[in-house]
C-alpha atoms as a PDB file:
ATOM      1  CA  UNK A   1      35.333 -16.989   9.251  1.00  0.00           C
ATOM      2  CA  UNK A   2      32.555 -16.079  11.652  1.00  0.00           C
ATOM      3  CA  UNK A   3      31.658 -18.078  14.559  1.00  0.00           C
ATOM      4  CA  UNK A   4      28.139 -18.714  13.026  1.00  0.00           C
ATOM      5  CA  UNK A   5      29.474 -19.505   9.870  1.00  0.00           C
ATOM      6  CA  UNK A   6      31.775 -22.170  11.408  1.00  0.00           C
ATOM      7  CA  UNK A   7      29.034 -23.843  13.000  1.00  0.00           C
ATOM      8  CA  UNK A   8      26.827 -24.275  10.283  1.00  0.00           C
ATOM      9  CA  UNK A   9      29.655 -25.531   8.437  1.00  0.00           C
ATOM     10  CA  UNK A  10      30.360 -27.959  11.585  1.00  0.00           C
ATOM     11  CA  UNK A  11      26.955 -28.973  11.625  1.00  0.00           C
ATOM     12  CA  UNK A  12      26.962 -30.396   7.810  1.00  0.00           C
ATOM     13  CA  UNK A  13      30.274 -31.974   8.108  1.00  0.00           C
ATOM     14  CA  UNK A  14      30.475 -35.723   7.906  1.00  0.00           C
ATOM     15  CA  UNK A  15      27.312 -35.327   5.558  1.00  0.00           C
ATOM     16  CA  UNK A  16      28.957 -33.599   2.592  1.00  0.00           C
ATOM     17  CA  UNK A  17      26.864 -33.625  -0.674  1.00  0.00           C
ATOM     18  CA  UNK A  18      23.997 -35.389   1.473  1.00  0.00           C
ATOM     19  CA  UNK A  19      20.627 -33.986   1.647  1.00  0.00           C
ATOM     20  CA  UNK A  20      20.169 -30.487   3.598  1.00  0.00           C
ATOM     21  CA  UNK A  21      16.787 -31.004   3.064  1.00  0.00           C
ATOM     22  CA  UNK A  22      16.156 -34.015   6.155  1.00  0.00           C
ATOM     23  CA  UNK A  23      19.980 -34.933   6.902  1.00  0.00           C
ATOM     24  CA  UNK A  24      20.796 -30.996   7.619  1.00  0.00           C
ATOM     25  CA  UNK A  25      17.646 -30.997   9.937  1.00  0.00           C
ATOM     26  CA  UNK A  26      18.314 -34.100  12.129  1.00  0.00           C
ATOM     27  CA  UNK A  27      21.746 -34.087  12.215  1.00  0.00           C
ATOM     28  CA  UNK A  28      22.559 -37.458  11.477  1.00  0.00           C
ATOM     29  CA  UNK A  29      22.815 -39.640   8.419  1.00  0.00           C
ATOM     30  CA  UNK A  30      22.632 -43.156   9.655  1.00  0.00           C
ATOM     31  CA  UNK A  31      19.820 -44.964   7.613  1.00  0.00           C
ATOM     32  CA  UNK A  32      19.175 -42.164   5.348  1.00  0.00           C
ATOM     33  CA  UNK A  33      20.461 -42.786   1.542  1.00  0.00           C
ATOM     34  CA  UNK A  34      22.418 -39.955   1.443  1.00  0.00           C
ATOM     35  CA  UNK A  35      24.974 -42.089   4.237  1.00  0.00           C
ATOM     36  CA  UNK A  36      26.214 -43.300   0.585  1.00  0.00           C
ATOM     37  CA  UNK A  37      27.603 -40.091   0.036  1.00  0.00           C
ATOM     38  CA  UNK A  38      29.434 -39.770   3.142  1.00  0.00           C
ATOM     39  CA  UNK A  39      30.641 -43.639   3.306  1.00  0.00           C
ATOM     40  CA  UNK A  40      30.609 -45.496  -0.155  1.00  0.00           C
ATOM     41  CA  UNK A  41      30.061 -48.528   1.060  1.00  0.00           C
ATOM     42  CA  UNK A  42      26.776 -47.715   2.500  1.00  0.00           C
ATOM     43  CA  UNK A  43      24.662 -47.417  -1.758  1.00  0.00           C
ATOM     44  CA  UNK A  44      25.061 -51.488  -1.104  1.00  0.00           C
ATOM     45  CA  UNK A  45      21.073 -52.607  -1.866  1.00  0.00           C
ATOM     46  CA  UNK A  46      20.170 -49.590  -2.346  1.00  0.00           C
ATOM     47  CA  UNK A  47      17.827 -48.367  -5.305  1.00  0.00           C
ATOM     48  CA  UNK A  48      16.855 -44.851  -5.469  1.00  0.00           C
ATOM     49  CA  UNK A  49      16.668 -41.777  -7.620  1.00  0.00           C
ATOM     50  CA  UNK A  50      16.625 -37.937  -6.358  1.00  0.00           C
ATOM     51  CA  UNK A  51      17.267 -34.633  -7.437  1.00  0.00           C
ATOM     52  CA  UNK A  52      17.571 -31.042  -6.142  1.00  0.00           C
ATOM     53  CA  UNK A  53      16.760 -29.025  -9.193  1.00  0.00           C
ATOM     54  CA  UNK A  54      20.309 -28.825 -10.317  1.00  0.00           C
ATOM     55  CA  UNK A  55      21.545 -32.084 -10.731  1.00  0.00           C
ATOM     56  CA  UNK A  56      20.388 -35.905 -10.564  1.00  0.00           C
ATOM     57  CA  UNK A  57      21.882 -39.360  -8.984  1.00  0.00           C
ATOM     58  CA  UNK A  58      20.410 -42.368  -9.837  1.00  0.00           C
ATOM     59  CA  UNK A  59      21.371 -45.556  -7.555  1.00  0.00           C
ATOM     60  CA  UNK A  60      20.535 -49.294  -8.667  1.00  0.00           C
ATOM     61  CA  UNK A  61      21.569 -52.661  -7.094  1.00  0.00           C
ATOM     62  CA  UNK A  62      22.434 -55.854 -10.167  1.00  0.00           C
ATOM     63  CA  UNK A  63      23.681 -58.898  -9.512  1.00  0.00           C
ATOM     64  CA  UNK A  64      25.232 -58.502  -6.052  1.00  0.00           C
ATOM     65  CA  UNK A  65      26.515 -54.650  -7.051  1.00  0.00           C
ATOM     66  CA  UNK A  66      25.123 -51.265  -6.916  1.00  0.00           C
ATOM     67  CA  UNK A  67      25.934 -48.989  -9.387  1.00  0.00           C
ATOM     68  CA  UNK A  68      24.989 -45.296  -8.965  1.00  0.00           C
ATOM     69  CA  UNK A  69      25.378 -42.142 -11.684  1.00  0.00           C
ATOM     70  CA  UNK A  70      24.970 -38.927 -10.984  1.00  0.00           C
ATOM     71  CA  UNK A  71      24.442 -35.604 -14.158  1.00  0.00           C
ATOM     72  CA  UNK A  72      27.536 -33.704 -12.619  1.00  0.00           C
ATOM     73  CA  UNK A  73      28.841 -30.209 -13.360  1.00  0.00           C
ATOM     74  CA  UNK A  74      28.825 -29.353 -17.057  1.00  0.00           C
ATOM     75  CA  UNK A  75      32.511 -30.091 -17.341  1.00  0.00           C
ATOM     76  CA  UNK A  76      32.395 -33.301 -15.557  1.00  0.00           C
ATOM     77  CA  UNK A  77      32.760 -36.523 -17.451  1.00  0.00           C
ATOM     78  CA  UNK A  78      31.908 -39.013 -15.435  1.00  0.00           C
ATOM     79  CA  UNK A  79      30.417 -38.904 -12.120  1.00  0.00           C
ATOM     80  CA  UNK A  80      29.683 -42.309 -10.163  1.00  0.00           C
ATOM     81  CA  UNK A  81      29.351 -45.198  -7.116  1.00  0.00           C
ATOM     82  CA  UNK A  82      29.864 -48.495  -7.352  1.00  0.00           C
ATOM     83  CA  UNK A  83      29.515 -50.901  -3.545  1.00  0.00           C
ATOM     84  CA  UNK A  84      29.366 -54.803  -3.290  1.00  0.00           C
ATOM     85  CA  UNK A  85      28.439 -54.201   0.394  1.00  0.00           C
ATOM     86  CA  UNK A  86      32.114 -54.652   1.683  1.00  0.00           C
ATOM     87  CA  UNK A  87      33.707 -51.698  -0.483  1.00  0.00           C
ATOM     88  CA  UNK A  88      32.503 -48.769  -1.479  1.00  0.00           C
ATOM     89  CA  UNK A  89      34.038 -45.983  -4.381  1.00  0.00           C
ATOM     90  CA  UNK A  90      32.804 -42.586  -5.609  1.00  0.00           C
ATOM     91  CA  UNK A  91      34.666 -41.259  -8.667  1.00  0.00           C
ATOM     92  CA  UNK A  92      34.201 -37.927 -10.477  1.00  0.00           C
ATOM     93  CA  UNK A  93      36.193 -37.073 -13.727  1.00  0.00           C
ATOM     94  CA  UNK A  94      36.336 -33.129 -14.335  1.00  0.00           C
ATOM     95  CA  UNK A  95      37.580 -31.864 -17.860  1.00  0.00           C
ATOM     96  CA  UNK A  96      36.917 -28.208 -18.396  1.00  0.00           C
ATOM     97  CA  UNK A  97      37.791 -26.828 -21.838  1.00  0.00           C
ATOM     98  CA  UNK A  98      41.219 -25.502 -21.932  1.00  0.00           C
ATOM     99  CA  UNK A  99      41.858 -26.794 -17.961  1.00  0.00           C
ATOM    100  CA  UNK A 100      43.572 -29.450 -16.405  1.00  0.00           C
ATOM    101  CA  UNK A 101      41.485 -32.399 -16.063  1.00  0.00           C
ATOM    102  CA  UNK A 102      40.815 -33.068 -12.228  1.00  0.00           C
ATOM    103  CA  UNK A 103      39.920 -36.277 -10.077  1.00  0.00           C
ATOM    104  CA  UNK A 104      37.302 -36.572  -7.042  1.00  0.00           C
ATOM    105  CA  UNK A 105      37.759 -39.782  -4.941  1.00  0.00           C
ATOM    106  CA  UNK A 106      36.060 -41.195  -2.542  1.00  0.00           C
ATOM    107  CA  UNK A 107      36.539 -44.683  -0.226  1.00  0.00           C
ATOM    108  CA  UNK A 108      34.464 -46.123   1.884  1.00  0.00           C
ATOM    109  CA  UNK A 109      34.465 -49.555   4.476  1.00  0.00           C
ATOM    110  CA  UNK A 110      33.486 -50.988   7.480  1.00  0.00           C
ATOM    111  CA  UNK A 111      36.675 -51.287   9.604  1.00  0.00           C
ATOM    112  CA  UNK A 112      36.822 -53.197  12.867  1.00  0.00           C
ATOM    113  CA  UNK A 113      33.020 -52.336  13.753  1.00  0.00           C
ATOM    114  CA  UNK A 114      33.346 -48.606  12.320  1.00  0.00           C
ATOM    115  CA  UNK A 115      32.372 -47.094   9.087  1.00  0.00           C
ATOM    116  CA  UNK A 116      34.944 -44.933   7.691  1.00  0.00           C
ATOM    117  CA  UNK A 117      34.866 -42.996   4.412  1.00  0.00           C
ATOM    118  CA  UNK A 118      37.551 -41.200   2.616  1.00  0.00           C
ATOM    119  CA  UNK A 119      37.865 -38.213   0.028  1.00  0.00           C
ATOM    120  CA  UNK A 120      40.361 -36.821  -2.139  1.00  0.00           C
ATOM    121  CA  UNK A 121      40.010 -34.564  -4.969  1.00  0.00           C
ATOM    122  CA  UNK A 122      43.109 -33.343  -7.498  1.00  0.00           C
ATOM    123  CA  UNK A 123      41.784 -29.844  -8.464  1.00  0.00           C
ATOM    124  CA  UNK A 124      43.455 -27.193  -6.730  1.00  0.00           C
ATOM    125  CA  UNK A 125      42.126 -26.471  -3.292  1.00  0.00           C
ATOM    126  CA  UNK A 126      39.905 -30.334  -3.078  1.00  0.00           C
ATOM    127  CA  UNK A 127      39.912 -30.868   0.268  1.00  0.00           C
ATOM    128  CA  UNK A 128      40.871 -33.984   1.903  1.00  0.00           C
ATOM    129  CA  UNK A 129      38.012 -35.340   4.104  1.00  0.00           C
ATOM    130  CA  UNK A 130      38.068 -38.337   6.695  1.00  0.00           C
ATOM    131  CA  UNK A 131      34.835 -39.710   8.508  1.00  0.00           C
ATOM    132  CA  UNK A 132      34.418 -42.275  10.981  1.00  0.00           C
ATOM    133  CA  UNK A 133      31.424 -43.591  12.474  1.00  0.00           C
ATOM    134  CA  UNK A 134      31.007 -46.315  15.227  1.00  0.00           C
ATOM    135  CA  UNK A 135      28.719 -47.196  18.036  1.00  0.00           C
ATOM    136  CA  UNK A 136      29.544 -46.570  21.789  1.00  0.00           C
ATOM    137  CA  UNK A 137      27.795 -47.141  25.127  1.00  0.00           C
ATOM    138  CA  UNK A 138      28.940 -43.926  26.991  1.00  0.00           C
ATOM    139  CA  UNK A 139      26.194 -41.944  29.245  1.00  0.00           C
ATOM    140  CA  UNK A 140      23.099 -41.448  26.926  1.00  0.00           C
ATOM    141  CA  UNK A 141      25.317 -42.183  23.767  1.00  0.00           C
ATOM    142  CA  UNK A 142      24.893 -45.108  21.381  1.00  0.00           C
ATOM    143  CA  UNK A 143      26.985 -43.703  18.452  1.00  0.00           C
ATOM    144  CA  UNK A 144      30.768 -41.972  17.919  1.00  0.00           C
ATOM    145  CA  UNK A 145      31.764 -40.157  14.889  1.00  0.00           C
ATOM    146  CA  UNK A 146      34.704 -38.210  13.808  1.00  0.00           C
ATOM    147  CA  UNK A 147      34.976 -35.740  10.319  1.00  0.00           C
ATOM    148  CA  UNK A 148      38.207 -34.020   9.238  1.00  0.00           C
ATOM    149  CA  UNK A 149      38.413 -31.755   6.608  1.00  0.00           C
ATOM    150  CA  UNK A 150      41.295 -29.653   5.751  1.00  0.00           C
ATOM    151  CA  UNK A 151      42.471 -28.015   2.117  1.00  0.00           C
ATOM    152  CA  UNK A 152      44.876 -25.144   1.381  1.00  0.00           C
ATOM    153  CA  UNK A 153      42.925 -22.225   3.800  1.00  0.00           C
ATOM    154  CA  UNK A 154      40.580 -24.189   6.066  1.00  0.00           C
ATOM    155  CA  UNK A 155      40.959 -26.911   8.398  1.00  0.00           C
ATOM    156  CA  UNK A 156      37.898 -28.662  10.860  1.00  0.00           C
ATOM    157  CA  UNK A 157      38.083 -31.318  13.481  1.00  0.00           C
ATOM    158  CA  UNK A 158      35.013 -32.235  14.434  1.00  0.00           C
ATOM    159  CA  UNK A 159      34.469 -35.330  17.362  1.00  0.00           C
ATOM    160  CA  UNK A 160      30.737 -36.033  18.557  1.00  0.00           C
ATOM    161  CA  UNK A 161      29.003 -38.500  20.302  1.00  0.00           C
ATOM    162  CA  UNK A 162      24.995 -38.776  19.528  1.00  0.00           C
ATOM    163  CA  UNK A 163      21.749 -40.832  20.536  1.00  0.00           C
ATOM    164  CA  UNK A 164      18.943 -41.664  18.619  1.00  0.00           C
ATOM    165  CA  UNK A 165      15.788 -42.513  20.051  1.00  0.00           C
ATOM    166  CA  UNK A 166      12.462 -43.594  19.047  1.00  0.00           C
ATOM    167  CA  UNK A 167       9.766 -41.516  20.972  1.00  0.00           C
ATOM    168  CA  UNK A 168       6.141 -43.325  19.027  1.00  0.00           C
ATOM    169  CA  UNK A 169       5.408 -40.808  16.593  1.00  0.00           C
ATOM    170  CA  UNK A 170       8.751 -39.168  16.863  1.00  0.00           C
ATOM    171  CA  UNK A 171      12.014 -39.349  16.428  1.00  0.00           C
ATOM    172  CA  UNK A 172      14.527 -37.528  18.736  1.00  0.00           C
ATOM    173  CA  UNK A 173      18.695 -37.006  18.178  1.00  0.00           C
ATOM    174  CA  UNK A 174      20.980 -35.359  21.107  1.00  0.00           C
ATOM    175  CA  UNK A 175      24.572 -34.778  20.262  1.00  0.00           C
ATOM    176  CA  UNK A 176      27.341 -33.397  21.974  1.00  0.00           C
ATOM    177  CA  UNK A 177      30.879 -32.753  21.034  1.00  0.00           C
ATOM    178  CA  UNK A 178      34.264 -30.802  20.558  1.00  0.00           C
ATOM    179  CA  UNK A 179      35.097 -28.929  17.319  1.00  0.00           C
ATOM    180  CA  UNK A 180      38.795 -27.161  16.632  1.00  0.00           C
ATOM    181  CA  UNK A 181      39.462 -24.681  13.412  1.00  0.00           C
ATOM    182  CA  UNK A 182      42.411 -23.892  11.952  1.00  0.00           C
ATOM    183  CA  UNK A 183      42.443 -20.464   9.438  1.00  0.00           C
ATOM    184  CA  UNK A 184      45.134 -19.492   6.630  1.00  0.00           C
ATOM    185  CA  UNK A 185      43.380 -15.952   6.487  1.00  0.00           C
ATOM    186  CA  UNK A 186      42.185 -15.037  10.007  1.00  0.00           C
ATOM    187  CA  UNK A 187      41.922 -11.186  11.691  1.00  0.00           C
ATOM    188  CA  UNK A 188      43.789 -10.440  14.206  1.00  0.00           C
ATOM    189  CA  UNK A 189      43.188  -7.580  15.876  1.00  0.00           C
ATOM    190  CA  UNK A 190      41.473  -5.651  12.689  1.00  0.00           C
ATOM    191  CA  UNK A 191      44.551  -7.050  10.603  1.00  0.00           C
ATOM    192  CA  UNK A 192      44.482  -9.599   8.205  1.00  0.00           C
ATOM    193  CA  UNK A 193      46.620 -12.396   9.149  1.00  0.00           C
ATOM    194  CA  UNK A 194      48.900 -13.484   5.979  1.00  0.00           C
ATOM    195  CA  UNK A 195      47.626 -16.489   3.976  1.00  0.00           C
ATOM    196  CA  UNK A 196      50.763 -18.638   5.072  1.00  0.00           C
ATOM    197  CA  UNK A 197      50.054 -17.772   8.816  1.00  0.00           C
ATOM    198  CA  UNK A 198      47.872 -20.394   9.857  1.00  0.00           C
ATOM    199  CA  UNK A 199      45.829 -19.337  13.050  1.00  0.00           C
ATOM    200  CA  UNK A 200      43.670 -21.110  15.632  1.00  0.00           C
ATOM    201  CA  UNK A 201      40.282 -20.344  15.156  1.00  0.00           C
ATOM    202  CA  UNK A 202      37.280 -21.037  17.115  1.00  0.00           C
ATOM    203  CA  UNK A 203      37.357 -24.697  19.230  1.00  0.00           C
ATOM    204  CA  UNK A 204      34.728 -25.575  21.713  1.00  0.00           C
ATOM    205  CA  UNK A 205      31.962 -27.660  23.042  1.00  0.00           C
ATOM    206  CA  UNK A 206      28.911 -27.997  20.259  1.00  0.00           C
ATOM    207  CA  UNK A 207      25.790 -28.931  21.461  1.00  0.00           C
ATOM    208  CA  UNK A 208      22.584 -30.088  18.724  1.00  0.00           C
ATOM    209  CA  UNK A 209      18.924 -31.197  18.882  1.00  0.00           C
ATOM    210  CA  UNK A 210      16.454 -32.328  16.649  1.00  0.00           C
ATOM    211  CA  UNK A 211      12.959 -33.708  16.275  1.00  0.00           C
ATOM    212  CA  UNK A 212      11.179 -35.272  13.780  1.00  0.00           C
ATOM    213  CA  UNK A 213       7.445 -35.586  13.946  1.00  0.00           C
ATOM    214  CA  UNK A 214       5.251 -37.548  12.321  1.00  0.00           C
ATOM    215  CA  UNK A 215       1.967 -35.335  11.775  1.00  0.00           C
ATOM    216  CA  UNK A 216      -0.179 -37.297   9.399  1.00  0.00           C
ATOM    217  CA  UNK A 217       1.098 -40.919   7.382  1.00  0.00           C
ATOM    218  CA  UNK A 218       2.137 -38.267   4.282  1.00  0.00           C
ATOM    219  CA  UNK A 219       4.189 -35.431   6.239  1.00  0.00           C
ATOM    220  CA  UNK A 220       6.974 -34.935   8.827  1.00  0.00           C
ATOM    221  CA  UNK A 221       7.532 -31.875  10.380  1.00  0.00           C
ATOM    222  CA  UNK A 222      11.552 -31.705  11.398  1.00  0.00           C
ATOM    223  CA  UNK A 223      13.415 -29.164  13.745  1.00  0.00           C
ATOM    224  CA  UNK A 224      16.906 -28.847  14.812  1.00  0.00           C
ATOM    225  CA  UNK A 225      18.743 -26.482  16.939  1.00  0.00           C
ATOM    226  CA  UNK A 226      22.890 -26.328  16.809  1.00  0.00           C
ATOM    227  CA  UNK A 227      25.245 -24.446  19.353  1.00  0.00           C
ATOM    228  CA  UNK A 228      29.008 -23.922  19.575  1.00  0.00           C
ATOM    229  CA  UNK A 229      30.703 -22.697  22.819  1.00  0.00           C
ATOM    230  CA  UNK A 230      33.830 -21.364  21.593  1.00  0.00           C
ATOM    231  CA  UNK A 231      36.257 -22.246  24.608  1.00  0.00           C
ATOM    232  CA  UNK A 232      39.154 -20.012  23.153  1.00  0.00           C
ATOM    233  CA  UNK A 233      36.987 -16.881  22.800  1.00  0.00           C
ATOM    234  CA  UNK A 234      39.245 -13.431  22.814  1.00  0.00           C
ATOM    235  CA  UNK A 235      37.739 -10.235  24.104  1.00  0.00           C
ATOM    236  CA  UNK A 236      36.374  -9.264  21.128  1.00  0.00           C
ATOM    237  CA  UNK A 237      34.795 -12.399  20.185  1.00  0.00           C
ATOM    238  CA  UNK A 238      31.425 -14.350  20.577  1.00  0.00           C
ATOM    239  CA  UNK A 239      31.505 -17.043  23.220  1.00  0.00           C
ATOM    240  CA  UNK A 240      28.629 -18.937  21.792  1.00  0.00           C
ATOM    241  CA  UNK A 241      26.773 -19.079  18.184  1.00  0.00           C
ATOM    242  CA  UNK A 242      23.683 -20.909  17.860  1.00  0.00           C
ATOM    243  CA  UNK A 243      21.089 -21.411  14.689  1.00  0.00           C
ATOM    244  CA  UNK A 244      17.880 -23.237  14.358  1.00  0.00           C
ATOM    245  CA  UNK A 245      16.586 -24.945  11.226  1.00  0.00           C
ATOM    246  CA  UNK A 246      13.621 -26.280   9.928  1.00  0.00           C
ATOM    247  CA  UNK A 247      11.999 -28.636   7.466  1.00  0.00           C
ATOM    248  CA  UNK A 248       9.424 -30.693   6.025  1.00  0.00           C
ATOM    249  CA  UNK A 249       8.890 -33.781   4.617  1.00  0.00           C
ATOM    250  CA  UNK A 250       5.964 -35.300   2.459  1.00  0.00           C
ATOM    251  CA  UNK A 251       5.931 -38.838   1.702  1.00  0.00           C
ATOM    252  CA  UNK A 252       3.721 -40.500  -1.305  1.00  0.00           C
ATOM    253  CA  UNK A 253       4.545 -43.728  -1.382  1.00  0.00           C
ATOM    254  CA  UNK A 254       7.258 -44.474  -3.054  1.00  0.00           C
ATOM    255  CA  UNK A 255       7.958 -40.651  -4.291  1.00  0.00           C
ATOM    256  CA  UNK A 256       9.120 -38.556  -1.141  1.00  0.00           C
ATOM    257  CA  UNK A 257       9.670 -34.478  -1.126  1.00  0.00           C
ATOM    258  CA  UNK A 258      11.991 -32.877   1.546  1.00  0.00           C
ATOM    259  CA  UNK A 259      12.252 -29.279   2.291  1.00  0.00           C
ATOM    260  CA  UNK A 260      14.075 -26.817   4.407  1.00  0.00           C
ATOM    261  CA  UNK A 261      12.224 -23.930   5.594  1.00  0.00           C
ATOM    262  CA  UNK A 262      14.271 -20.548   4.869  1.00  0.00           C
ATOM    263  CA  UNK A 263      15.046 -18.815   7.823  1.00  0.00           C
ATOM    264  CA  UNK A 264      13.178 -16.042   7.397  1.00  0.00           C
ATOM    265  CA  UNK A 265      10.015 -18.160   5.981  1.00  0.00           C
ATOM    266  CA  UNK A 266      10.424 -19.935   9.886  1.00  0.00           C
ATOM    267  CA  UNK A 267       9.634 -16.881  11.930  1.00  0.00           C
ATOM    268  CA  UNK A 268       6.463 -15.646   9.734  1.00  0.00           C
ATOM    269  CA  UNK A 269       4.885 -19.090  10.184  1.00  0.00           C
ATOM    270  CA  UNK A 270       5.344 -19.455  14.058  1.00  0.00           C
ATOM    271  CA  UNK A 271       4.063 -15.873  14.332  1.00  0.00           C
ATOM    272  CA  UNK A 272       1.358 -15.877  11.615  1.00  0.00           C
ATOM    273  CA  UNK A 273       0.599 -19.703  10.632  1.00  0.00           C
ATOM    274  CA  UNK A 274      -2.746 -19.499   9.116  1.00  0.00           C
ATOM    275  CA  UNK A 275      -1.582 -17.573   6.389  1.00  0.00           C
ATOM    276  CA  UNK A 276       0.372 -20.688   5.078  1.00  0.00           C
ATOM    277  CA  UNK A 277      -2.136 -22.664   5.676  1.00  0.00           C
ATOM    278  CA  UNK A 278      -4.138 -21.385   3.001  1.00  0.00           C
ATOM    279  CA  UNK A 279      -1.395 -20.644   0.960  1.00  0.00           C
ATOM    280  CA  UNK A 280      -1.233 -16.904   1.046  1.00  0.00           C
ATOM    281  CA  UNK A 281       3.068 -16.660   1.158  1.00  0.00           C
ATOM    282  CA  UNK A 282       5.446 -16.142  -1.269  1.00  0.00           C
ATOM    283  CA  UNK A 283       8.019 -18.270  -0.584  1.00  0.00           C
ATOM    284  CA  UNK A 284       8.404 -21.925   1.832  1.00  0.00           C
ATOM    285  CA  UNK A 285      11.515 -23.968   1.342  1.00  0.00           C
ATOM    286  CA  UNK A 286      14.984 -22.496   0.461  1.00  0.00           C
ATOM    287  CA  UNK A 287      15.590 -25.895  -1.010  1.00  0.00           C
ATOM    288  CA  UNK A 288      14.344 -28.832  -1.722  1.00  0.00           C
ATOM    289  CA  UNK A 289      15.213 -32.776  -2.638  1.00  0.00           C
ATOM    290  CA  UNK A 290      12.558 -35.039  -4.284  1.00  0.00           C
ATOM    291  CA  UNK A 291      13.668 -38.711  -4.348  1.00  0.00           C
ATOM    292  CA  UNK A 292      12.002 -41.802  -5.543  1.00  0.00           C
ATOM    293  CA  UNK A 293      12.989 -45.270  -4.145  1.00  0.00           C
ATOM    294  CA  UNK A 294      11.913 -48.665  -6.033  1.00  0.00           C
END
């Protein structure tokens, strides 16, 4: 796997299934409603609905409970949360025709001061995912978290500590941590490793920033900026990877629309703005989420 490819893939871990479109940007999801999907526990009270074009969750609080149901795959049965604030589960029943029927789990608690969420799936290949969230008073750091993930070919550590900090009519985040890889299928040399040689892949120091800006009472404007020193790196490897990202975010209320910027889409409108202004491009947001809360 390439060194950028890692660190994008560092950068959304501990937010699995959350929203790319403001989660992916600020790299964080503490007090966002996607934390649900990352620690179970966390849909307690909540009441939202959001989709991303392909699918749609639906989250409700009832008598003490919240209850949350999402439209899944088109072979999954069943596809839910439940929370009463102390507990949280996610379950997902998968029954393709003429397959084995397959289980996603997911766990989540506050343990000792720390939020920690599990996940298991049964389908060959699920990977097994641990995250762990707590606060800290180290340096300039208020928070602690700690993701593993790890299936058949792939396996990330990833330990970071992180501030948030209210700047008026902004919002900044400054993290810093250590990542390690593990690879079944890794070159070597120009030669494939084989698939039951695991390898050490890239491990270093990752660094990430982001803003979020308020720039009227209806829109954010949100950028974040990721690196990974790779501490390990071989002569004929990178010793650093580093990707920006941006997005937007327009608030109505009770009705809210995230997007990411594309990559490309990013460039064009720091070097030619005006033409998005009045709506002369082709193409914003590689994605998008639009949620309502009630």
């Amino acid at each position: 796997m390439k060194l950028r490819n890692i660190l994008i893939t560092v950068a959304a871990m501990g937010m699995m299934y959350a929203s790319a479109d403001r989660v992916g940007v600020v790299g964080y999801s503490a007090g966002d409603y996607t934390d649900m999907n990352t620690f179970p526990h966390k849909a307690a009270g909540q009441n939202v609905a959001w989709t991303a074009g392909d699918n749609f969750t639906a989250v409700w609080t009832d008598g003490g409970a919240t209850w949350g149901f999402s439209g899944g795959a088109v072979t999954e049965l069943a596809n839910m949360k439940w929370s009463n604030g102390t507990y949280g589960l996610s379950v997902g029943l998968d029954m393709p025709a003429g397959g084995d029927t397959t289980f996603d789990l997911g766990f989540g608690m506050n343990f000792m001061g720390w939020d920690v969420g599990v996940g298991y799936g049964t389908a060959d290949g699920a990977p097994i995912t641990l995250n762990a969230r707590g606060n800290c008073g180290f340096w300039v750091f208020d928070t602690a978290t700690f993701a593993y993930s790890g299936d058949d070919n792939f396996t990330t550590i990833d330990m970071k500590l992180y501030s948030v900090s209210d700047w008026g009519a902004a919002t900044g985040y400054f993290g810093m941590g250590y990542m390690t890889t593990d690879n079944a299928s890794m070159y070597n040399d120009g030669a494939e490793v084989p698939t039951n040689t695991w390898v050490e892949g890239p491990g270093g120091i990752t660094t990430s920033f982001s803003v979020e800006s308020t720039l009227t009472d209806w829109c954010d404007l949100r950028i974040g900026y990721n690196k990974l020193f790779n501490m390990g790196a071989a002569d004929s490897e990178a010793s650093s990877s580093d990707s920006y990202v941006a997005g937007l975010g327009f608030n109505y209320g009770s009705v809210a629309l995230d997007m990411t910027i594309s990559s490309g889409t990013l460039d064009s409108m720091v070097s030619n703005p005006l033409n998005y202004m009045y709506g002369r491009n082709n193409e914003l947001a590689s994605t998008w989420t639009l949620s309502y809360t009630w």
